[in-house]
Protein backbone atom coordinates (compact mmCIF):
# COMPACT_ATOMS: atom_id res chain seq x y z
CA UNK A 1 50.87 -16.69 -70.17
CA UNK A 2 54.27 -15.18 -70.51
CA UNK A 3 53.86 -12.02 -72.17
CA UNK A 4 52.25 -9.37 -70.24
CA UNK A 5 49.36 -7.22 -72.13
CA UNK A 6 50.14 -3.89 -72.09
CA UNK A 7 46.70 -2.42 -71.19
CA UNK A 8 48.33 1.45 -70.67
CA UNK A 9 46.59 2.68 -73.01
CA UNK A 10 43.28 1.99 -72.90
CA UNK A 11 42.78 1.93 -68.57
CA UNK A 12 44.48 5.88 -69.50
CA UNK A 13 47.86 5.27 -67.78
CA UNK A 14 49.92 8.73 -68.82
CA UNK A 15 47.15 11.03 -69.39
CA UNK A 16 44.27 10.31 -66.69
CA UNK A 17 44.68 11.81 -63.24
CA UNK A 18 43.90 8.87 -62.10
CA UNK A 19 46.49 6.93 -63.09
CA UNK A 20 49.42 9.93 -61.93
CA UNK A 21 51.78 8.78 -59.28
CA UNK A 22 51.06 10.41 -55.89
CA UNK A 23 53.70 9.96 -53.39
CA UNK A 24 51.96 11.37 -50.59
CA UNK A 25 52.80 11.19 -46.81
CA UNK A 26 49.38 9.42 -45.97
CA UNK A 27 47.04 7.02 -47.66
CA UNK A 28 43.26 8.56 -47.06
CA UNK A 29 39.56 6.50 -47.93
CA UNK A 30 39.76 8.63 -50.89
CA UNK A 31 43.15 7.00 -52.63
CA UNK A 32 42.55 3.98 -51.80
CA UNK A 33 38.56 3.82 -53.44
CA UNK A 34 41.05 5.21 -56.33
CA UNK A 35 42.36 1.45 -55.95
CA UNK A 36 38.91 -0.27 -56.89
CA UNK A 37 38.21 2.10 -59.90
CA UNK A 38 42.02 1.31 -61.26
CA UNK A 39 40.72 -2.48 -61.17
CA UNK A 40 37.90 -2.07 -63.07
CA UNK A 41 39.29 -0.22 -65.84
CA UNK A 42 42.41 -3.03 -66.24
CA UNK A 43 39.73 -6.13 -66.02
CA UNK A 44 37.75 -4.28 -69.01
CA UNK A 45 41.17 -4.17 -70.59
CA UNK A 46 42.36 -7.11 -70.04
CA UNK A 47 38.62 -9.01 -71.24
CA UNK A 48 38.93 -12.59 -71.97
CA UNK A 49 42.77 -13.18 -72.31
CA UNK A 50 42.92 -14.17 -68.19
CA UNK A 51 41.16 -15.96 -66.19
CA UNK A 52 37.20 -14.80 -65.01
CA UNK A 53 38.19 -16.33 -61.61
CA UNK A 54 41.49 -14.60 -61.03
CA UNK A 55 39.70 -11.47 -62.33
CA UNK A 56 36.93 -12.03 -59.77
CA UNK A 57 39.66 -12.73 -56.92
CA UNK A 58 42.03 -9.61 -57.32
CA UNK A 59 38.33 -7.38 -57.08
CA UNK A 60 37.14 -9.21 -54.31
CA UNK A 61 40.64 -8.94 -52.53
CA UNK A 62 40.68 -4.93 -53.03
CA UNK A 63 37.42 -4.69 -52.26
CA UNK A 64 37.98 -6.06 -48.58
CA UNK A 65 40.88 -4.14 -48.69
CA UNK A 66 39.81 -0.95 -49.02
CA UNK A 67 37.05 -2.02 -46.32
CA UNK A 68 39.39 -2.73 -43.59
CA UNK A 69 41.26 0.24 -43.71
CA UNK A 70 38.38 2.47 -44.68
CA UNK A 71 37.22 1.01 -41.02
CA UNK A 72 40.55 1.77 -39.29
CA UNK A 73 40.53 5.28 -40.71
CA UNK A 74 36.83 5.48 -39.19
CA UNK A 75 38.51 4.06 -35.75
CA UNK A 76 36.67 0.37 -36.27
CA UNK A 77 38.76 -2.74 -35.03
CA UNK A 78 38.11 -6.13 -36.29
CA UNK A 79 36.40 -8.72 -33.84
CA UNK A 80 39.47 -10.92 -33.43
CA UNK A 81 42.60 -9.77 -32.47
CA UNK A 82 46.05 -10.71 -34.35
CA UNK A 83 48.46 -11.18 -31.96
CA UNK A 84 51.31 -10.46 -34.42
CA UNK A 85 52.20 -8.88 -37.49
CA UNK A 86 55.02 -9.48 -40.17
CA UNK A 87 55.25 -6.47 -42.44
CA UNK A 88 56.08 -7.56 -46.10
CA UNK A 89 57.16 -4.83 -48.71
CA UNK A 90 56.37 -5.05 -52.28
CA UNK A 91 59.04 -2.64 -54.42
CA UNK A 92 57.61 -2.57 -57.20
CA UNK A 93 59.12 -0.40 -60.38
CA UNK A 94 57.46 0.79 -63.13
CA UNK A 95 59.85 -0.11 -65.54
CA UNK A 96 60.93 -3.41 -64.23
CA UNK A 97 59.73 -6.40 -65.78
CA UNK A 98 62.41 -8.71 -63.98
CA UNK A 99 62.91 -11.93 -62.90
CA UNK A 100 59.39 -11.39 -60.95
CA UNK A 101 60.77 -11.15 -57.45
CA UNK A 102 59.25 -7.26 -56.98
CA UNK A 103 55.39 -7.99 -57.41
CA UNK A 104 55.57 -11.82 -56.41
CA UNK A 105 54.36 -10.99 -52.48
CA UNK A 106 51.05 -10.17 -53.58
CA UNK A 107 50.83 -12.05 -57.05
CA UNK A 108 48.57 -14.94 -55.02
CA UNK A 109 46.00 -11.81 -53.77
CA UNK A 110 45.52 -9.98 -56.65
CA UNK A 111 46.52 -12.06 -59.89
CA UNK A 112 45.28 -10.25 -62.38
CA UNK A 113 47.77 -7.39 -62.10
CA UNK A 114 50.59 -10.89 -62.97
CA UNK A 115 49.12 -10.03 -66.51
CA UNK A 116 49.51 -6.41 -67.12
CA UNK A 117 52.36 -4.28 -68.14
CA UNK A 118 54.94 -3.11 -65.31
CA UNK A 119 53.90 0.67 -65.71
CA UNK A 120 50.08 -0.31 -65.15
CA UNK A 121 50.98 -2.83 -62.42
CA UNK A 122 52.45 -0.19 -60.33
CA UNK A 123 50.11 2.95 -60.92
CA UNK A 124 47.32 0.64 -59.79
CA UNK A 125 49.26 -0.43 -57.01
CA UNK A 126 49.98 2.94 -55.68
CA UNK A 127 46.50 3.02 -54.23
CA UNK A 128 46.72 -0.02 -52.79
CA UNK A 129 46.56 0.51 -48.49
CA UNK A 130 48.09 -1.58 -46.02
CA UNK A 131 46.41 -4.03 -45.98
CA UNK A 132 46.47 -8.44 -44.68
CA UNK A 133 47.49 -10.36 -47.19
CA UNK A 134 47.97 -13.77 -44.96
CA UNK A 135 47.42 -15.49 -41.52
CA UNK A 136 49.50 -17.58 -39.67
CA UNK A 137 47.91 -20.39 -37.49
CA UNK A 138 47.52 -20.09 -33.60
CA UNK A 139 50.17 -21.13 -31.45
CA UNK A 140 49.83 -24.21 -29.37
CA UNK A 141 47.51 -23.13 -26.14
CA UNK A 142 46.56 -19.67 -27.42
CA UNK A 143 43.61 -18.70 -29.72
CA UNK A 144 45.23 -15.91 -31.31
CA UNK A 145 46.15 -15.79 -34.78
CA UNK A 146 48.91 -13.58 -36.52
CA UNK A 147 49.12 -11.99 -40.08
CA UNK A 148 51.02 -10.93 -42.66
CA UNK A 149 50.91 -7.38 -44.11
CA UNK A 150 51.30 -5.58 -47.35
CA UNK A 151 53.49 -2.45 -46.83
CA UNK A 152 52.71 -0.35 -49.91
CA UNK A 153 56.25 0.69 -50.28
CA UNK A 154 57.70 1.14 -54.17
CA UNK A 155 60.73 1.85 -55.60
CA UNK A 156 59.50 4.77 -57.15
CA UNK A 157 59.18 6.70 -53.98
CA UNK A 158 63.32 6.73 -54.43
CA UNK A 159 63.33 6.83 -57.89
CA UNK A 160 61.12 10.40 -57.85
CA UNK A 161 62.39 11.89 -55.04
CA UNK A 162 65.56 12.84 -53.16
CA UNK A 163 66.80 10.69 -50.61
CA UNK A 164 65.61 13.29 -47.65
CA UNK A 165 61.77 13.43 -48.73
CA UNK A 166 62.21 9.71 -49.91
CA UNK A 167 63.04 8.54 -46.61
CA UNK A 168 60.08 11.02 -45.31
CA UNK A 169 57.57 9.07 -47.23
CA UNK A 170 58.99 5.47 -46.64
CA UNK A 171 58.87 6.13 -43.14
CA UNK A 172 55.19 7.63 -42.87
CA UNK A 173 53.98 4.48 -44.86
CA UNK A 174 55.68 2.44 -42.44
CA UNK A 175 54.39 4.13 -39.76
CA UNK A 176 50.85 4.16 -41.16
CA UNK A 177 50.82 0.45 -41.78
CA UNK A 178 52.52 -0.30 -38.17
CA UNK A 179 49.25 1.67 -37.09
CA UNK A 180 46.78 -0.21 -38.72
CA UNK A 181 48.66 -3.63 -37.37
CA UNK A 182 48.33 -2.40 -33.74
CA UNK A 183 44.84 -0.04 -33.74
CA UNK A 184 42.63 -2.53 -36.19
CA UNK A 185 44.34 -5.97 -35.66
CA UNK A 186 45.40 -5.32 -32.24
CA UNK A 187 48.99 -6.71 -32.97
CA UNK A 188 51.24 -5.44 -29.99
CA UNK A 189 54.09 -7.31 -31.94
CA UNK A 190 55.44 -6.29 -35.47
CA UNK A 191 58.25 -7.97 -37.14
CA UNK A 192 59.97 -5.86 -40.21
CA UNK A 193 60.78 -7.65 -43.05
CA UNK A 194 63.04 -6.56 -46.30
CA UNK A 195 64.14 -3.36 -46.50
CA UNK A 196 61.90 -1.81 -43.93
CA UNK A 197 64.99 -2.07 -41.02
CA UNK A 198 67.05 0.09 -43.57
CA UNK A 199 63.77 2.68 -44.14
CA UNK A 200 63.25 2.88 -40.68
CA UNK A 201 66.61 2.93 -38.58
CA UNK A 202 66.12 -0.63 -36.89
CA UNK A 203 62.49 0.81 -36.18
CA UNK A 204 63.31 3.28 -34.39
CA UNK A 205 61.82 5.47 -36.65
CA UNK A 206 58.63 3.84 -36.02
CA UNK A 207 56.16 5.84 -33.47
CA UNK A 208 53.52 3.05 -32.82
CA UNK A 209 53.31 2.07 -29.24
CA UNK A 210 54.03 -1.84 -29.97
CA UNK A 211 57.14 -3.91 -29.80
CA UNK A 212 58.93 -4.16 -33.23
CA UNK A 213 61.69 -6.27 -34.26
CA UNK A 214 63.67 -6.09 -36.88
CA UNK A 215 64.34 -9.80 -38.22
CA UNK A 216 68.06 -9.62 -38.62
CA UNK A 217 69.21 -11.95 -35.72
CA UNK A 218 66.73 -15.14 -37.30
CA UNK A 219 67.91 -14.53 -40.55
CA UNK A 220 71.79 -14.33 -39.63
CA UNK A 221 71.19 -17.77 -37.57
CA UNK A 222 69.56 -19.79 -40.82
CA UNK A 223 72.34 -18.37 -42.42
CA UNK A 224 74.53 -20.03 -40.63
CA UNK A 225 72.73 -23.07 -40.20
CA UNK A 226 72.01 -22.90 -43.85
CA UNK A 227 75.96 -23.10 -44.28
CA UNK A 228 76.74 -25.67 -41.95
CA UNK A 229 73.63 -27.91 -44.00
CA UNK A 230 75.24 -26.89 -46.92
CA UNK A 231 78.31 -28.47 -46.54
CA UNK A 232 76.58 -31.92 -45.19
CA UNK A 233 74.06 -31.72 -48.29
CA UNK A 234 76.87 -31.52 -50.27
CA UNK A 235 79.59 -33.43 -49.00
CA UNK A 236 82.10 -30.37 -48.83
CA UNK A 237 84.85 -31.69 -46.63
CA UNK A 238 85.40 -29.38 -43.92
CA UNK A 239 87.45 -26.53 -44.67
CA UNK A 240 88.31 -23.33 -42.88
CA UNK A 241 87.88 -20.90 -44.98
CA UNK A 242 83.82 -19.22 -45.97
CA UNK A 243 83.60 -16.30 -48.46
CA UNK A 244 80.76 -13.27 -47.87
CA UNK A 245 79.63 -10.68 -50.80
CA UNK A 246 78.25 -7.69 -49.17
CA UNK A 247 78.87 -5.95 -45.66
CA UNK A 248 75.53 -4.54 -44.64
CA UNK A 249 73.52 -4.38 -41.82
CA UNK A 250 73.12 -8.50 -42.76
CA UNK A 251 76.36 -9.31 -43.87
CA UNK A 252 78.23 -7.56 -40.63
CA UNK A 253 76.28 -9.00 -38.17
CA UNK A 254 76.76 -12.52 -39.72
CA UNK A 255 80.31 -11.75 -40.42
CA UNK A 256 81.08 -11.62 -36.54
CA UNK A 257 78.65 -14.11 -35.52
CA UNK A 258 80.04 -17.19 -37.95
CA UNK A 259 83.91 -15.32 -36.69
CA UNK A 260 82.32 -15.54 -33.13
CA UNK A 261 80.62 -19.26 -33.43
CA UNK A 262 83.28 -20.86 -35.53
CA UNK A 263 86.92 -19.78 -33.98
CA UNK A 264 88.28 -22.75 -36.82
CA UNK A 265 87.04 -20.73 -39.58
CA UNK A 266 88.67 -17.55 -41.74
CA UNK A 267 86.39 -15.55 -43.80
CA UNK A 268 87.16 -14.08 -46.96
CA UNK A 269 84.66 -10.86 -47.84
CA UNK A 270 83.87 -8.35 -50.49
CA UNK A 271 81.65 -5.45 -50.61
CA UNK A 272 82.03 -3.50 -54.09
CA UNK A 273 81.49 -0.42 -51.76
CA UNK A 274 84.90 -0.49 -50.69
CA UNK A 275 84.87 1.89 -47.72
CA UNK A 276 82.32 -0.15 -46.25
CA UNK A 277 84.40 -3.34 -46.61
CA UNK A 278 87.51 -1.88 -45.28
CA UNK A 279 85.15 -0.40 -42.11
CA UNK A 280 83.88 -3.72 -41.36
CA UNK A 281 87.32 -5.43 -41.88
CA UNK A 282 89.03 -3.45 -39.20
CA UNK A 283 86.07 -4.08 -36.90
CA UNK A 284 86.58 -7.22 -37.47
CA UNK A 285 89.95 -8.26 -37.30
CA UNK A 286 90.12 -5.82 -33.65
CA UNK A 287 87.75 -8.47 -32.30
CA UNK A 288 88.94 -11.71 -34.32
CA UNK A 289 92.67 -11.08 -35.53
CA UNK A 290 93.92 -10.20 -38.42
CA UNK A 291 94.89 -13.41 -39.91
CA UNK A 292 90.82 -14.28 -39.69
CA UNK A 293 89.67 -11.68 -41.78
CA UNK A 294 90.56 -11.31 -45.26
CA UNK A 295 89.74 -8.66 -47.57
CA UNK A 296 89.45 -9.35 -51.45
CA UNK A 297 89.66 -7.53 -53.85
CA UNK A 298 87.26 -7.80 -56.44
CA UNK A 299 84.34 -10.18 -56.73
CA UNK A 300 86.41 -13.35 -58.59
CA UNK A 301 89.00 -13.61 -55.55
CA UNK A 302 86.44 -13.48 -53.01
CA UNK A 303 84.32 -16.30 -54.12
CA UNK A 304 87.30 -18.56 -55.72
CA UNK A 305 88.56 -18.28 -51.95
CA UNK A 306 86.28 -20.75 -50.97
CA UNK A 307 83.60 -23.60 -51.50
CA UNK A 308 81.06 -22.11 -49.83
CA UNK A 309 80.08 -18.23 -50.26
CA UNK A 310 77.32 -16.14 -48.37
CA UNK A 311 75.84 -13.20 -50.28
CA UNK A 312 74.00 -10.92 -48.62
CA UNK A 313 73.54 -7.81 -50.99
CA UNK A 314 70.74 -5.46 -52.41
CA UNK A 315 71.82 -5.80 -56.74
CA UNK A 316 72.36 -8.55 -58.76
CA UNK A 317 76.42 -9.76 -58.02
CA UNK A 318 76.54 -9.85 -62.55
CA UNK A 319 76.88 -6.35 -61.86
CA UNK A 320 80.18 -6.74 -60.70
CA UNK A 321 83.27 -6.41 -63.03
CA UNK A 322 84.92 -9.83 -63.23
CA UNK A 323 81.81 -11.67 -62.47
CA UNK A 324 81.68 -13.44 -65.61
CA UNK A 325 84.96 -14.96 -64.88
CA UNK A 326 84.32 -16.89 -61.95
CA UNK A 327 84.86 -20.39 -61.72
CA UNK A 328 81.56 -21.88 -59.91
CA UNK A 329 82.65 -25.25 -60.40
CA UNK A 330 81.83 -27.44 -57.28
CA UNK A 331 80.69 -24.49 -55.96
CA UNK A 332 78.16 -23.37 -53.45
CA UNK A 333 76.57 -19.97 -53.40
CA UNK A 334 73.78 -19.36 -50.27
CA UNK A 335 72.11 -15.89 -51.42
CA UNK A 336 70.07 -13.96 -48.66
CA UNK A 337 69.49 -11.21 -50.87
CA UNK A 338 66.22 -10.35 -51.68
CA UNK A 339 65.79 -9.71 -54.47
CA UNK A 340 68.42 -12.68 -55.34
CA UNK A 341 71.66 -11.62 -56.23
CA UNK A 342 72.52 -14.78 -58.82
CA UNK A 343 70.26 -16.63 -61.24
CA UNK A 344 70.05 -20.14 -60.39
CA UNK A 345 69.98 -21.73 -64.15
CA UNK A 346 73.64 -19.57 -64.30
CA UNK A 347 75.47 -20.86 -61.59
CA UNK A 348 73.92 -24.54 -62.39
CA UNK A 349 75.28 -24.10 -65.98
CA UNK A 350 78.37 -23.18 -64.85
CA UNK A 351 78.98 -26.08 -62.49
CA UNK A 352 77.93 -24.86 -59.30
CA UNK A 353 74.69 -24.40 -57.00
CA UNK A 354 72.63 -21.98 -55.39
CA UNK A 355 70.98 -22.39 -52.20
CA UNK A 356 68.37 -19.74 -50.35
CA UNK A 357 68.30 -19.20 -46.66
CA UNK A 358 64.69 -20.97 -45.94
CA UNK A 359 63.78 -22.56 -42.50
CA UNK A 360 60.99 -24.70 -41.07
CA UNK A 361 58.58 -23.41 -39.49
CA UNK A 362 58.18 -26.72 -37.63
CA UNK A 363 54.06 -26.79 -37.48
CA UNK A 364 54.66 -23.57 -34.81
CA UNK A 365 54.43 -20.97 -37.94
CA UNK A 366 52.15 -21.78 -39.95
CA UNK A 367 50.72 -19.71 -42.86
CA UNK A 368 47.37 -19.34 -43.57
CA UNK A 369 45.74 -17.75 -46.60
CA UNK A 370 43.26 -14.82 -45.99
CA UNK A 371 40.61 -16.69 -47.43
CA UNK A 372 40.11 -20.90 -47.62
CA UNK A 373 39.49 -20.33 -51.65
CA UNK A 374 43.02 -18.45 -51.82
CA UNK A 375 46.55 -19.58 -51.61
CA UNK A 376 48.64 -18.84 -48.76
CA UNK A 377 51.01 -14.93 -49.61
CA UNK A 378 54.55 -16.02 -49.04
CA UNK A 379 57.17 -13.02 -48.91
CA UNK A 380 59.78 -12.88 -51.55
CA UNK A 381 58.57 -13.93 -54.45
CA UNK A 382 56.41 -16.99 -52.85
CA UNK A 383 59.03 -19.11 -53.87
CA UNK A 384 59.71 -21.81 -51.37
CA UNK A 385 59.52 -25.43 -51.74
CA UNK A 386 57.63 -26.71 -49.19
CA UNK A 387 54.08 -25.06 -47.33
CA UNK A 388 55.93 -25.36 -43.33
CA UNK A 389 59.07 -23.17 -45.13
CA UNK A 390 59.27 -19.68 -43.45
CA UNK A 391 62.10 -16.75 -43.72
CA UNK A 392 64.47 -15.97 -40.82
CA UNK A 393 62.89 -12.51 -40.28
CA UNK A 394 59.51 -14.05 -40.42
CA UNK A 395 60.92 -16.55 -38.23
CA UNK A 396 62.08 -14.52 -35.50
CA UNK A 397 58.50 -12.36 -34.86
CA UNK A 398 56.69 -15.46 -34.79
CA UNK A 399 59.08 -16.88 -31.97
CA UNK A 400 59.19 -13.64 -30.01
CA UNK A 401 55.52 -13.78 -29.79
CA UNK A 402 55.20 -17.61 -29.19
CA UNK A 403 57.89 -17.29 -26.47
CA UNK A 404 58.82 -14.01 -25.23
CA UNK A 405 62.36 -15.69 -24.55
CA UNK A 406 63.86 -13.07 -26.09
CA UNK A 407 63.69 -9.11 -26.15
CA UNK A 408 62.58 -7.46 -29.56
CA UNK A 409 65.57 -6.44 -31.46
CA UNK A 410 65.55 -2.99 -32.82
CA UNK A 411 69.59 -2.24 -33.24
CA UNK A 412 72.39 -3.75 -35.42
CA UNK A 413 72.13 -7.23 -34.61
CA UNK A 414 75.04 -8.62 -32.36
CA UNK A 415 75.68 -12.42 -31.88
CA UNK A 416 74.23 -12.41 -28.10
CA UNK A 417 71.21 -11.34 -30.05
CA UNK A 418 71.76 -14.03 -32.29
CA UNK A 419 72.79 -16.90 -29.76
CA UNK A 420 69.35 -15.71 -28.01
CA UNK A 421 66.86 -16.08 -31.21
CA UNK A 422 68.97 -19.27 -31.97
CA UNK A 423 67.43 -20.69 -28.04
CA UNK A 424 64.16 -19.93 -28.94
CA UNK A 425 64.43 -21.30 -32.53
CA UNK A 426 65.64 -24.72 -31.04
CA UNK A 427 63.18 -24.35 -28.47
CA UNK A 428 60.46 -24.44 -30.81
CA UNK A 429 62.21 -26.66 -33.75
CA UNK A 430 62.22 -24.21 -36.23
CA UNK A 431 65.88 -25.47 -38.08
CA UNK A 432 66.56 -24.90 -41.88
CA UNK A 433 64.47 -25.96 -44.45
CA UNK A 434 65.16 -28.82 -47.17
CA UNK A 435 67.99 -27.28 -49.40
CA UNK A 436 66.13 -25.10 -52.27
CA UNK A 437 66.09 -22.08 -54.12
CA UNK A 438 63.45 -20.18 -56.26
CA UNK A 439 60.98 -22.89 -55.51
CA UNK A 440 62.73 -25.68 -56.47
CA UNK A 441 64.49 -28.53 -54.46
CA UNK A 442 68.38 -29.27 -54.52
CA UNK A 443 69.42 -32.30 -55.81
CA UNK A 444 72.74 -32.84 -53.68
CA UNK A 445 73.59 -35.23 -57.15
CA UNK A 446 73.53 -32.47 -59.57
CA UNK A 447 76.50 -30.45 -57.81
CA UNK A 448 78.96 -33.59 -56.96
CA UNK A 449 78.28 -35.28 -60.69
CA UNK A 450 79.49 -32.23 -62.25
């Protein structure tokens, strides 16, 4: 079904209490039973047009949900520990109906809500708790499991308030959920994925008495292993130049890395927040030289500099003036942003490919759904190829709590930080997955026939 049923209406969206948006600093038993009665009125909605089974699931799936933390709240812990955590957020809009990448994280848990308009999606998710939404397998000689965790974090908490009290709020839920990881679970290591680095200062916002790591160094390292497959995948003869959109927290840190890793290799970047380009550039060419670094200026000129370009933004790059006018022909874009920056049926019909930044877990980290009868959660959108794929943030908790080679990162990444998850990665075989994006497999053919 691709139409969603707007069931506003009837479940009382707009005019119930129920249904109001409450961005309060802390989820209590209260909201989240709120969570269970929201459910009920959208399955009478929503009647026969779904599935009785994925009706069933998403009830049963809340209902545990709301039992776990109700137990937390009450100071209950569950019977077997979780040695680690990875903490997924879910930004959700009410307005959005999108490309799907905002609700996709927990479409597997509670389907039903897949069905329903964007405005009833999100009220019902506002009362939705932290709360485990996967498992990831043992490590080899230890008994303890890890999971994955729904951080009930929306874009509505920025949309409806001002940056201050936003950031008030994001952190709290953060802090909450980091809690419930540690005090129920007994996690004592808690990898942040998406945006929650940015919400959080490197999680140093984060009060919890456990070791948290931000993700950034195993994501900037299948980055770049994701660009050195990408020019064998597609027989790009080598060339010296790479192009980056976007000089973040992600961008930066791969930015001197690839500089660092690669002395052969000049890079070419844009950020259409101009102050922070021109910051990072003079960073940059202090450490690397001048000739190295090489501002553009506008989107067109930085990715027509070179075969291969990184994006690493938060936005869609079609945003950009001049995007339109690029020439992606024999072209390869490798977009870390999340949610993606490019559509993939765009760049295809315009000659060139798109490749995400997906490694493999190598059998070491393995997902696990929360129940046998239910699919494994996968962050971002669930979109990857293959079940052994994992994300380089998601990558980087499970190896600092299968190795403890490295120290948890909570500061801008730097490439000894990098170098050091990069050990641990080959240690334990995690490498980059088979080349993909949105779910789907590269054929190396369809780029070099075009």
């Amino acid at each position: 079904m691709s139409e969603k049923i707007d069931v506003s209406r009837q479940v009382g969206v707009g005019r119930d209490e129920l249904w109001m948006p409450d961005h309060t600093l802390s989820y209590d038993i209260d909201r989240s039973y709120m969570l269970l009665e929201k459910l009920e009125r959208v399955a009478g909605a929503v009647g026969d047009s779904i599935c009785q089974a994925e009706i069933d699931q998403s009830l049963e799936f809340a209902e545990n949900a709301v039992k776990q933390f109700t137990e937390y709240k009450k100071g209950g812990k569950v019977d077997e520990r979780r040695g680690h955590t990875f903490l997924i957020p879910v930004t959700v809009s009410e307005t959005e109906e999108a490309p799907g990448e905002s609700y996709e994280e927990i479409k597997t848990a509670l389907p039903m809500l897949h069905y329903v308009d964007a405005m009833t999606r999100h009220r019902t998710l506002l009362s939705l708790p932290p709360c485990e939404v996967g498992r990831y397998e043992p490590f080899e000689g230890s008994e303890v499991s890890g999971i994955a965790m729904y951080t009930p974090i929306t874009a509505e908490i920025a949309n409806q308030n001002d940056r201050r009290q936003a950031l008030k709020i994001a952190r709290n839920i953060v802090n909450e959920t980091v809690d419930f990881a540690a005090t129920y679970h007994g996690s004592d290591v808690v990898g942040l994925g998406g945006v929650i680095p940015a919400f959080t200062r490197f999680g140093k916002k984060i009060d919890v008495d456990v070791e948290t790591t931000t993700g950034h160094a195993g994501t900037v390292r299948m980055i770049a292993e994701t660009v050195d497959i990408s020019k064998e995948v597609f027989n790009i003869d080598e060339s010296n130049s790479l192009s980056l959109i976007g000089c973040g927290s992600i961008g930066s840190a791969f930015a001197e890395y690839m500089l660092e890793s690669q002395p052969g290799t000049n890079l070419h970047v844009y950020d259409d927040d101009r102050d922070t380009q021109q910051r990072m550039v003079r960073k940059l060419r202090d450490m690397f030289g001048e000739e190295r670094v090489v501002p553009a200026d506008n989107i067109k000129q930085a990715i027509e500099a070179s075969i291969v370009t990184v994006s690493a933004v938060i936005g869609s790059l079609a945003e950009n003036e001049g995007y339109d006018e690029v020439d992606f022909y024999r072209r390869v874009l490798i977009d870390d942003s999340h949610p993606p920056s490019v559509s993939r049926n765009d760049i295809e019909n315009r000659g060139g490919n798109v490749m995400w930044v997906i490694g493999d877990g190598a059998g070491i980290i393995k997902r696990l759904p929360v129940r046998e009868d239910m699919p494994s959660v996968k962050f971002c959108g669930g979109k990857v190829a293959l079940e052994s794929d994992v994300w380089g943030c998601e990558a980087e908790v499970g190896a600092l709590a299968a190795t403890r080679a490295f120290g948890a990162i909570n500061s801008p990444v730097t490439s000894e930080d990098v170098h050091a998850v990069g050990r641990a990665f080959k240690e334990l075989s995690i490498g980059p997955s088979a080349p993909q994006s949105f779910g789907r497999l590269i054929n190396p053919k369809v780029l070099s026939s075009k």
